[in-house]
C-alpha atoms as a PDB file:
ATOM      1  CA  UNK A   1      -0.957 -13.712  -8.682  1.00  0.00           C
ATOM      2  CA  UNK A   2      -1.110 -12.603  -5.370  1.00  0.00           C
ATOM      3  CA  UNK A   3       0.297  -8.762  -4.003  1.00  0.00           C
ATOM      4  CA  UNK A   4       3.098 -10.135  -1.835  1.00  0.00           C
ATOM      5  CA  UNK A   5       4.666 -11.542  -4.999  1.00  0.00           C
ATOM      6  CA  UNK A   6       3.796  -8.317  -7.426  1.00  0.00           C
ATOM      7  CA  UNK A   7       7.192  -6.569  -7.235  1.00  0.00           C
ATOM      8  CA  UNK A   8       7.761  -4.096 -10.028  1.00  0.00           C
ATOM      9  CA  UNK A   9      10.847  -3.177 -12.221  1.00  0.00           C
ATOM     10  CA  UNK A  10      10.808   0.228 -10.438  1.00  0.00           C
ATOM     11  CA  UNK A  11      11.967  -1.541  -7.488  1.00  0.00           C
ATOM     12  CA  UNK A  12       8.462  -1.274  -5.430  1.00  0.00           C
ATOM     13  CA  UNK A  13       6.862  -4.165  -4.130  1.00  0.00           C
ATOM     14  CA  UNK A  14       3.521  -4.835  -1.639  1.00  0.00           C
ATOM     15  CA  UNK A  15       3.929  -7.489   1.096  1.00  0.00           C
ATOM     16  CA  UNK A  16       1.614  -8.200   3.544  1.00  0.00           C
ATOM     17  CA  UNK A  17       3.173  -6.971   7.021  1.00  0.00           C
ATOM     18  CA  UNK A  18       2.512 -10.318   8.617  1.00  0.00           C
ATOM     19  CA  UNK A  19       4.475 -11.831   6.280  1.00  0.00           C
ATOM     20  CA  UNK A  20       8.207 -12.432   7.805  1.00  0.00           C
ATOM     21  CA  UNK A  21      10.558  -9.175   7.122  1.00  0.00           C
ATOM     22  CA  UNK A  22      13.398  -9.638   4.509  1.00  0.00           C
ATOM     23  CA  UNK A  23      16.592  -7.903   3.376  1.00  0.00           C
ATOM     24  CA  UNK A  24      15.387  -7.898   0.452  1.00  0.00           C
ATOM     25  CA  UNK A  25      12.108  -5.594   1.372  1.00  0.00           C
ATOM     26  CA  UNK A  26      14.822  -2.733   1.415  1.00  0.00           C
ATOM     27  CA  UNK A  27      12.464   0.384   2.693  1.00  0.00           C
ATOM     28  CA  UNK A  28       9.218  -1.287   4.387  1.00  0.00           C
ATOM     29  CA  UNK A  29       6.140   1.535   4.269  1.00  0.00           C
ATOM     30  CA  UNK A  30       3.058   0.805   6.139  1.00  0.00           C
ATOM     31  CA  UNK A  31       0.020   2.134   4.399  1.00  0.00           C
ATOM     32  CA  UNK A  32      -2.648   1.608   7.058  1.00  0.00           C
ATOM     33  CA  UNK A  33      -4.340   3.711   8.867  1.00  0.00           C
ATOM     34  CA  UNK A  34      -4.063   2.019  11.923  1.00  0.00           C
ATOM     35  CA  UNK A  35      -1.374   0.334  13.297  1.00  0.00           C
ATOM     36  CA  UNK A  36      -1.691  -3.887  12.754  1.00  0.00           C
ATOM     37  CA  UNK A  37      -3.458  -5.386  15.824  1.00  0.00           C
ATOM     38  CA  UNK A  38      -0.989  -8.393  17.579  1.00  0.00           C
ATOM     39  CA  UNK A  39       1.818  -7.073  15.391  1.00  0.00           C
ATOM     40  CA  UNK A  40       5.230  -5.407  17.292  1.00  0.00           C
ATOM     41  CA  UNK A  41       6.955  -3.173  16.021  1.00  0.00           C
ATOM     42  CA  UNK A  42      10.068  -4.988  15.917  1.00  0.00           C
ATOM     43  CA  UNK A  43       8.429  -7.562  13.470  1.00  0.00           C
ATOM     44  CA  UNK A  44       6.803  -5.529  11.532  1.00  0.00           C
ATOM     45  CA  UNK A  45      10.210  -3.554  10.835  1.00  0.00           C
ATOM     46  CA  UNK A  46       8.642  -0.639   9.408  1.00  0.00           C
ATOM     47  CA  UNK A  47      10.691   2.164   8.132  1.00  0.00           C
ATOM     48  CA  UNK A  48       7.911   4.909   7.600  1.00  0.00           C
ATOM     49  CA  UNK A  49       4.234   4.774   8.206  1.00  0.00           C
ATOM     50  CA  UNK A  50       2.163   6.818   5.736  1.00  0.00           C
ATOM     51  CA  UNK A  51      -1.135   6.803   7.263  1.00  0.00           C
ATOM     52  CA  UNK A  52      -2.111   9.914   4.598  1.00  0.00           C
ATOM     53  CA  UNK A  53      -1.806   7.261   1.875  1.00  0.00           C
ATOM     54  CA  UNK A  54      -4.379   5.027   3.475  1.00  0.00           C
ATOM     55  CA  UNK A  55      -8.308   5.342   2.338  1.00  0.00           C
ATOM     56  CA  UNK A  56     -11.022   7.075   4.573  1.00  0.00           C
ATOM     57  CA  UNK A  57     -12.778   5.245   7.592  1.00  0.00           C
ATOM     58  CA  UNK A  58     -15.809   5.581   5.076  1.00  0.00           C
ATOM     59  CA  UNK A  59     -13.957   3.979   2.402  1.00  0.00           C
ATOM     60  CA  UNK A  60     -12.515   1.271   4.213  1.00  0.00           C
ATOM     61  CA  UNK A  61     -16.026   0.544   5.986  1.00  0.00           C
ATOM     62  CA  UNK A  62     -18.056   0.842   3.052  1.00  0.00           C
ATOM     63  CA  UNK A  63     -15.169  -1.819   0.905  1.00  0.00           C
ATOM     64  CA  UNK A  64     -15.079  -4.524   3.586  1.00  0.00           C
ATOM     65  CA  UNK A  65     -12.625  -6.187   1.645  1.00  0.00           C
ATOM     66  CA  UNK A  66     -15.462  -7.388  -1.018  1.00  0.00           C
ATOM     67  CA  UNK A  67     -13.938  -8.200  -4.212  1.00  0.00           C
ATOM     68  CA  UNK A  68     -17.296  -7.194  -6.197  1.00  0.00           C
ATOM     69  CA  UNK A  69     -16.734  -4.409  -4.814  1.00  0.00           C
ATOM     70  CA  UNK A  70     -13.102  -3.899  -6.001  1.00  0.00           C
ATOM     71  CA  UNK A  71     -13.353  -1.515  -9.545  1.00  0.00           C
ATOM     72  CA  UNK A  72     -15.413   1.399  -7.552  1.00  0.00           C
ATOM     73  CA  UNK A  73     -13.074   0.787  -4.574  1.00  0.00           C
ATOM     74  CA  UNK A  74     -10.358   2.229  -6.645  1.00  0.00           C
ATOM     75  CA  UNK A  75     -11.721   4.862  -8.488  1.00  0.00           C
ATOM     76  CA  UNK A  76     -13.022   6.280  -5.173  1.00  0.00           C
ATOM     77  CA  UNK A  77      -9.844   5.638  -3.475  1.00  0.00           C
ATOM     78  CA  UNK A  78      -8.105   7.483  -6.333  1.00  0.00           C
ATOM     79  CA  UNK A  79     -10.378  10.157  -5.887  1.00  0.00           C
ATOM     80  CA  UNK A  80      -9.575  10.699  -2.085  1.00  0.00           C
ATOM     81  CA  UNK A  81      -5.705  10.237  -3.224  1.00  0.00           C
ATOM     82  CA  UNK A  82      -6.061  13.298  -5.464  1.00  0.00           C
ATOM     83  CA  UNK A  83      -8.491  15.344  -3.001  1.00  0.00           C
ATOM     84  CA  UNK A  84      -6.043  15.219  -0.089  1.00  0.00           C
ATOM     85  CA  UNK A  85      -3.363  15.894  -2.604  1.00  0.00           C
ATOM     86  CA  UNK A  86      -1.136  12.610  -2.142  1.00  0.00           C
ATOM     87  CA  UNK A  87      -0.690  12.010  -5.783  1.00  0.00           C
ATOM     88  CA  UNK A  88       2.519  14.128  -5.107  1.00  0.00           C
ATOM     89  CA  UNK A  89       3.795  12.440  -2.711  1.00  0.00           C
ATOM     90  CA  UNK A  90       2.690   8.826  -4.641  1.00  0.00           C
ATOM     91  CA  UNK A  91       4.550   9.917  -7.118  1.00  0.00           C
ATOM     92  CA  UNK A  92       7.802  10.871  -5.274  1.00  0.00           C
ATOM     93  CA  UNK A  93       7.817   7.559  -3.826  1.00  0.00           C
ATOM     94  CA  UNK A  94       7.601   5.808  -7.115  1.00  0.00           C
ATOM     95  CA  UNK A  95      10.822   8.173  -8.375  1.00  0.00           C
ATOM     96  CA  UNK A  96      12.350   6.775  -5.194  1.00  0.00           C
ATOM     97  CA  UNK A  97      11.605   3.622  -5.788  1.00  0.00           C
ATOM     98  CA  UNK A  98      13.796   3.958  -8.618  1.00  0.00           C
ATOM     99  CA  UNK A  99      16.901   4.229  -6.826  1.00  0.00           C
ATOM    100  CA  UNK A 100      16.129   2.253  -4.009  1.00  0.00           C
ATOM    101  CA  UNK A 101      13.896  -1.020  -2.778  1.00  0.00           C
ATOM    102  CA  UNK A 102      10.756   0.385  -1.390  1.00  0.00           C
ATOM    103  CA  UNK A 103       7.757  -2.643  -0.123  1.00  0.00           C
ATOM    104  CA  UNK A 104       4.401  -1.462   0.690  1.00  0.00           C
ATOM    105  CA  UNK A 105       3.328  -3.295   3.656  1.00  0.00           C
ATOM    106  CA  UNK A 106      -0.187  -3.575   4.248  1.00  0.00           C
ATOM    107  CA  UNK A 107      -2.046  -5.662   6.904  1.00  0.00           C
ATOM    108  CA  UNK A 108      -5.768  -6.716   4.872  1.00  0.00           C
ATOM    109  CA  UNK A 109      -6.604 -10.660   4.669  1.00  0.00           C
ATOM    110  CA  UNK A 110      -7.209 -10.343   1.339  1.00  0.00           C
ATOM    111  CA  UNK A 111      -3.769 -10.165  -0.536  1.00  0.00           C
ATOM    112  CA  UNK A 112      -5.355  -9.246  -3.786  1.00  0.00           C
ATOM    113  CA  UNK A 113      -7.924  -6.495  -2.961  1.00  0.00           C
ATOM    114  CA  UNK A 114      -6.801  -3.933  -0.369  1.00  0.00           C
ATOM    115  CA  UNK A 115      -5.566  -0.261  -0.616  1.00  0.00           C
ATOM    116  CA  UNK A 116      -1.271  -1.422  -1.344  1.00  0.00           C
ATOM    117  CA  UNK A 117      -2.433  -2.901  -4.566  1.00  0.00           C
ATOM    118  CA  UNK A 118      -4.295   0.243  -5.627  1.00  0.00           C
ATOM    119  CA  UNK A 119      -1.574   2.122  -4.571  1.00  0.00           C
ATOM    120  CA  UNK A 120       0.784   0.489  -6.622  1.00  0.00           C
ATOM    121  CA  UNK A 121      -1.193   0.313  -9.514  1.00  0.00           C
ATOM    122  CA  UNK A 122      -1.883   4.084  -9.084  1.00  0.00           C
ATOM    123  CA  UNK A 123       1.831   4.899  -8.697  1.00  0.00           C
ATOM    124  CA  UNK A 124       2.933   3.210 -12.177  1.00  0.00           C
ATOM    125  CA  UNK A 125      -0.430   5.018 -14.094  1.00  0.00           C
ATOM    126  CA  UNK A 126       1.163   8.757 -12.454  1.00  0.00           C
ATOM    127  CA  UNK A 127       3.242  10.192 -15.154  1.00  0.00           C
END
């Protein structure tokens, strides 16, 4: 299954933020660091940009987006999460998600292996 179609019963979703904008993404969060190249602002219809949640420069150079490299991707991502203290925050925006629509948009090729899937999978583990 691919992320854009891995919404949760909590009501948060990942979607790929070149993928066209819906109604039905109710609150759109970027989760890059950087802002998507060729992408404007009006289609990207972002409501908040959490660059904090996004992994390292390091992290992100050192992943490249290579799937064997996917399991120690996370547990190092996690690890940043927890030393820059975001697992708060992670898991206020899962509590929100339960009242509202939240969609993590994200901008990586690869819909499968790229920090908005980690980050949803680390929201629902957060107790």
């Amino acid at each position: 299954m691919t992320a854009d179609k891995a919404t949760t019963k909590h009501g948060l979703a990942i979607k790929s933020v070149r993928d066209p904008a819906s109604a039905d993404d109710g609150r759109r969060i970027l989760t890059d660091r950087l802002w998507p190249r060729g992408v404007s602002k009006e289609k990207a219809r972002v409501t908040e940009w959490c660059k904090d949640f996004a992994p390292t420069k390091e992290l992100r150079q050192w992943f490249g987006h290579d799937p064997a490299r996917w399991a120690e991707f996370r547990k190092r991502y996690h690890k940043e999460l927890v030393e820059r203290d975001q697992l708060v925050a992670l898991r206020e925006l899962r509590n929100r998600s339960r009242k509202e629509k939240i969609t993590l948009v994200y901008d990586a090729h690869d819909h499968d292996h790229n920090e908005a899937v980690a980050l949803l999978e680390f929201a629902h583990k957060l107790s």
